[in-house]
Protein backbone atom coordinates (compact mmCIF):
# COMPACT_ATOMS: atom_id res chain seq x y z
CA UNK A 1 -6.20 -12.67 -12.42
CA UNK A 2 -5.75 -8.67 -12.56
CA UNK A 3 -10.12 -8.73 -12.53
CA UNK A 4 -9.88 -10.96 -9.72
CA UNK A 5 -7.24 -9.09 -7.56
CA UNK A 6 -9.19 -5.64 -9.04
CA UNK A 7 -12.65 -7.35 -6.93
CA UNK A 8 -10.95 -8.36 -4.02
CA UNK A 9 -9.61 -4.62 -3.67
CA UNK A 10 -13.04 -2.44 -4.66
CA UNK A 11 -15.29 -4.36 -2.69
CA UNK A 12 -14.01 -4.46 1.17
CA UNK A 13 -12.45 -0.89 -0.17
CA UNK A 14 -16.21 0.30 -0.17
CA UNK A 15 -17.15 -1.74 2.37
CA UNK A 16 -14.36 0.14 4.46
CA UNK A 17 -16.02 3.44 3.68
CA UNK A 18 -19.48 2.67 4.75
CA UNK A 19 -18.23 0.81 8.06
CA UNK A 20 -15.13 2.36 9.40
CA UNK A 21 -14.54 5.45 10.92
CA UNK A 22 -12.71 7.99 8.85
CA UNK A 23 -9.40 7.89 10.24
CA UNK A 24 -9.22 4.29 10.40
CA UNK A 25 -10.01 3.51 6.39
CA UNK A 26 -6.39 4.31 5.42
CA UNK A 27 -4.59 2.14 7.71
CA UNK A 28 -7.64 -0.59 6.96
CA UNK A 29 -6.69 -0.23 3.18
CA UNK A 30 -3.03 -0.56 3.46
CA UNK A 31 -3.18 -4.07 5.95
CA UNK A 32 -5.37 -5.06 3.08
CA UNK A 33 -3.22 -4.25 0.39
CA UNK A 34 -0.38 -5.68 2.13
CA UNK A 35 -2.58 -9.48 2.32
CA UNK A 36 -3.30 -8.79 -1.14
CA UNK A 37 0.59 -8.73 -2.18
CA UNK A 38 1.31 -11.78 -0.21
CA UNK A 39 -1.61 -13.52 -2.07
CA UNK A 40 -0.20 -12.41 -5.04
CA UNK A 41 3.30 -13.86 -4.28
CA UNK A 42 2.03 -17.09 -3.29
CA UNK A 43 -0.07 -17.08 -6.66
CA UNK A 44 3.26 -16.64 -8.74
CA UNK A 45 4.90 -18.46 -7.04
CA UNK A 46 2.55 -21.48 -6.79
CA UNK A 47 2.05 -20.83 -10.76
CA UNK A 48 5.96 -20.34 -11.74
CA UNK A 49 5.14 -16.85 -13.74
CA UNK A 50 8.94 -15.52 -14.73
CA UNK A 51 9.47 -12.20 -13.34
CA UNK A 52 11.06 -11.04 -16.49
CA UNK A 53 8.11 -10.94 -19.12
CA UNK A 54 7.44 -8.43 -21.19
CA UNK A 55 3.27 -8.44 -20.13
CA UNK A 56 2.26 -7.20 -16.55
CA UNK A 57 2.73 -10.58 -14.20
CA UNK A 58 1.70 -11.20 -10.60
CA UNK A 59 5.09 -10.04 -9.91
CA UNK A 60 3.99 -6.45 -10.98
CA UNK A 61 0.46 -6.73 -9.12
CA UNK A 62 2.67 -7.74 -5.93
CA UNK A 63 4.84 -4.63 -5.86
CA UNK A 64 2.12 -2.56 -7.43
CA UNK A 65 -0.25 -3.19 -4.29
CA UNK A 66 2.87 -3.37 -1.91
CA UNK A 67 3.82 0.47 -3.49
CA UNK A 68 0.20 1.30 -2.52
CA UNK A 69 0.05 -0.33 0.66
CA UNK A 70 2.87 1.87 1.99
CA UNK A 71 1.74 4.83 1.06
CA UNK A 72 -1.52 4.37 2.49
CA UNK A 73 -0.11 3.53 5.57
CA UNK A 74 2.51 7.00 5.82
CA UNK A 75 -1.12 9.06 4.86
CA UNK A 76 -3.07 6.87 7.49
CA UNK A 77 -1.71 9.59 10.42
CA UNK A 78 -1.67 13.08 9.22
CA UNK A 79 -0.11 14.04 12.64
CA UNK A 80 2.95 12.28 11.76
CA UNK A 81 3.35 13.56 8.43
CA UNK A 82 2.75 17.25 9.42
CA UNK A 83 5.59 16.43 11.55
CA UNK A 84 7.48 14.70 9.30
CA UNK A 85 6.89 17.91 6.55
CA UNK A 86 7.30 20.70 9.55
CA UNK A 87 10.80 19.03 10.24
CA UNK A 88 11.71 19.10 6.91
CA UNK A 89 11.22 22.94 6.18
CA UNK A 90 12.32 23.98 8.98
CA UNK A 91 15.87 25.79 9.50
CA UNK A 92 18.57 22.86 10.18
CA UNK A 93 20.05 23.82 14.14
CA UNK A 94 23.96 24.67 13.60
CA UNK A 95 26.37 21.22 14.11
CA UNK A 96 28.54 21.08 17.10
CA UNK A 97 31.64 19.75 16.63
C-alpha cells in the first residue's frame, strides 16, 4: 500500500513540474496530497486497519500526507508568508486600554 500511495505521489508530482507554472506546483501538490489522505481514509476504513498498531497503518499515511499537504499549501504564496514573518518580528504597537 505505502509503494502504491509512494506512485500515486512521484508521478503527477513530476508531471506537475514539467507542466505547471512555477508558482502554481505548490498549491497543485498540496490539493493532491489532500485527495491522497482522503483515499487513504476511505482505504482504512473500507479495510478496518486499527489505528493503534505498533507498524505504520493507513492511519499514519493519512495524517502523514495531510501534515504535508498543509504545509505545501502555507509555502504555495510566499507573499503571504513574508507577511505573515514581517508581522511577526516586528515591534508589537502599545495596547490601549
Amino acid at each position: 500500500m505505502l509503494t502504491l500511495f509512494s506512485l500515486l505521489t512521484a508521478l503527477p508530482a513530476v508531471l506537475a513540474l514539467h507542466l505547471l507554472e512555477p508558482e502554481l506546483v505548490l498549491p497543485a501538490f498540496s490539493v493532491l496530497l489532500f485527495a491522497e489522505a482522503g483515499c487513504a481514509v476511505i482505504a482504512a476504513r473500507w479495510a478496518h486497519v486499527s489505528d493503534d498498531a505498533d507498524d505504520i497503518t493507513l492511519w499514519d499515511l493519512a495524517g502523514g500526507f495531510t501534515l504535508i499537504g498543509c504545509a505545501a499549501a502555507v509555502f504555495g504564496e510566499p507573499d503571504q508568508a513574508a507577511l505573515f514573518f514581517a508581522e511577526q518580528g516586528g515591534p508589537r504597537p502599545a495596547s490601549r486600554p
